[in-house]
Protein backbone atom coordinates (compact mmCIF):
# COMPACT_ATOMS: atom_id res chain seq x y z
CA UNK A 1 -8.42 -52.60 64.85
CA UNK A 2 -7.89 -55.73 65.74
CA UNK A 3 -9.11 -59.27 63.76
CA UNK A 4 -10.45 -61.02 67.31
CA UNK A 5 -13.59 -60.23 68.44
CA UNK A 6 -13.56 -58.82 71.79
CA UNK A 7 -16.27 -59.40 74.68
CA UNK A 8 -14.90 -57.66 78.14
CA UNK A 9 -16.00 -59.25 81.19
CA UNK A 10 -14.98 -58.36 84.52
CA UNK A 11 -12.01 -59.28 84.51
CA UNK A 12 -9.71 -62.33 83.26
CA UNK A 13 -8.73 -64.34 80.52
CA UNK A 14 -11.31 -65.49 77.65
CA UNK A 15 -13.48 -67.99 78.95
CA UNK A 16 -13.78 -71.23 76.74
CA UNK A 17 -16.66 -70.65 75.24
CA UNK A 18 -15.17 -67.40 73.69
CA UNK A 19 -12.41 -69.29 72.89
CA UNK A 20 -14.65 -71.39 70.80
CA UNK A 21 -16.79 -69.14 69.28
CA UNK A 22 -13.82 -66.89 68.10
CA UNK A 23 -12.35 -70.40 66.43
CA UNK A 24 -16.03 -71.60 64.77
CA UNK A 25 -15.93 -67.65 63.36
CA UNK A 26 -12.66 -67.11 62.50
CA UNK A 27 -12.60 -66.64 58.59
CA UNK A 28 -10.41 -69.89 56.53
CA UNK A 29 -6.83 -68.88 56.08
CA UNK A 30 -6.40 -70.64 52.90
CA UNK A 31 -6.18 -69.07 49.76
CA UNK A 32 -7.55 -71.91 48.11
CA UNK A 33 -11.06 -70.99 50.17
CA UNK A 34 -11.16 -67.82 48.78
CA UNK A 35 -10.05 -69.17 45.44
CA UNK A 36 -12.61 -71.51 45.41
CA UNK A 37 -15.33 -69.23 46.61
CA UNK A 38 -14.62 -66.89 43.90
CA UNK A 39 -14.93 -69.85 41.18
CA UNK A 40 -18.51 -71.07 42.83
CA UNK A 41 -19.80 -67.32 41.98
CA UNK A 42 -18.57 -66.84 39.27
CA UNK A 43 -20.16 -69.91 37.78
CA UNK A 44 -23.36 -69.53 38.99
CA UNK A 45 -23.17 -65.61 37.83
CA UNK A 46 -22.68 -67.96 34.69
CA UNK A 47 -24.93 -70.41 34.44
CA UNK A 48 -28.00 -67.98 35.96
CA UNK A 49 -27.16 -66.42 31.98
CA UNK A 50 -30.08 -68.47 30.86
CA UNK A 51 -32.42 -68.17 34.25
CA UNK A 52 -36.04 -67.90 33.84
CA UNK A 53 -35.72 -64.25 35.20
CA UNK A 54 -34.01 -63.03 32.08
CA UNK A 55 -37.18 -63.97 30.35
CA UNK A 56 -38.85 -61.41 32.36
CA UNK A 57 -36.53 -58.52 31.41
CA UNK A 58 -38.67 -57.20 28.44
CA UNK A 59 -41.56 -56.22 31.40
CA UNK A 60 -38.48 -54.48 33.48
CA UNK A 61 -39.78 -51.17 32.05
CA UNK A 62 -43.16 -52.02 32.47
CA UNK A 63 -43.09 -53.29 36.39
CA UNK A 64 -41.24 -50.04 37.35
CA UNK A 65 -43.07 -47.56 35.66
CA UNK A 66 -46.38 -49.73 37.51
CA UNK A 67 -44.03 -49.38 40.46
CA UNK A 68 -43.93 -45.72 40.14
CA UNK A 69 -47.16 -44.84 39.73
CA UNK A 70 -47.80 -47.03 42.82
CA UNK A 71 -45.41 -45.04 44.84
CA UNK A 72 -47.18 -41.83 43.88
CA UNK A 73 -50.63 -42.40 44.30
CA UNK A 74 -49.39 -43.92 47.93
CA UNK A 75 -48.36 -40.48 48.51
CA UNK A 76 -50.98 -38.15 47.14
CA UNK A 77 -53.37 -40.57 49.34
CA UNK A 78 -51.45 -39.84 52.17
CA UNK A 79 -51.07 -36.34 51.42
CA UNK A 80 -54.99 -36.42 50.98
CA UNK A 81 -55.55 -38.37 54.51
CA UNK A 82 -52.98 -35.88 56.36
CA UNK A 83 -54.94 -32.57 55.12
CA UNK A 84 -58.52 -34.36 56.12
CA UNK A 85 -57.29 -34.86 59.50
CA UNK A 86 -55.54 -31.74 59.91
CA UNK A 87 -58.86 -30.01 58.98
CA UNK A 88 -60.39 -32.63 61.27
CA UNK A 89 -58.89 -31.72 64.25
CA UNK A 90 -59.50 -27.51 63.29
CA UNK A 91 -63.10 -28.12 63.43
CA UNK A 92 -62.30 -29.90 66.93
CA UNK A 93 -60.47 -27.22 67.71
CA UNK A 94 -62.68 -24.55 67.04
CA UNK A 95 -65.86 -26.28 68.44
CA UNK A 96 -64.25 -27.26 71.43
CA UNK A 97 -63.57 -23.31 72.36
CA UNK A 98 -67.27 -22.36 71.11
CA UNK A 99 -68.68 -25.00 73.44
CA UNK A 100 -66.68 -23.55 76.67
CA UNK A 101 -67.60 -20.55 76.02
């Protein structure tokens, strides 16, 4: 696979606004980019140590048990809601054939 994005037209050569956008996409060649992209996350992965979310940890267990709980009475009311309207549209059912008849 090739590294160029590739947008087919009728026919021809790349316009120059494909040219361009290719160029303002292209990833940096430099090592040093990379190099220095890979020291910016690391020290942020550092300093973020002593964030104001890691004061919040101790509730982790608590917010996804919540979380949990959540999720499963979302789906026994759902499970609930499905059977009334299944048995809903029985009784439809069946009326609608008593009243033709």
């Amino acid at each position: 696979m090739s590294k160029h994005l590739h947008f087919v037209r009728g026919g021809g050569d790349d316009d120059p606004l494909t040219r361009a956008l290719r160029a303002a996409y292209a990833a940096p060649e430099s090592p040093a980019y990379w190099d220095g992209l890979e020291g910016r996350i690391l020290r942020t992965l550092r300093e973020a140590e002593g964030s104001a979310y890691l004061d919040l940890l101790p509730w982790m267990r608590w917010t996804v048990a919540a979380a949990a709980m959540l999720a499963m009475a979302a789906g026994v009311l759902e499970w609930r809601a499905r059977e009334a309207s299944e048995r809903m549209a029985y009784r439809n059912v069946l009326n609608s054939s008593q009243c033709a008849t």
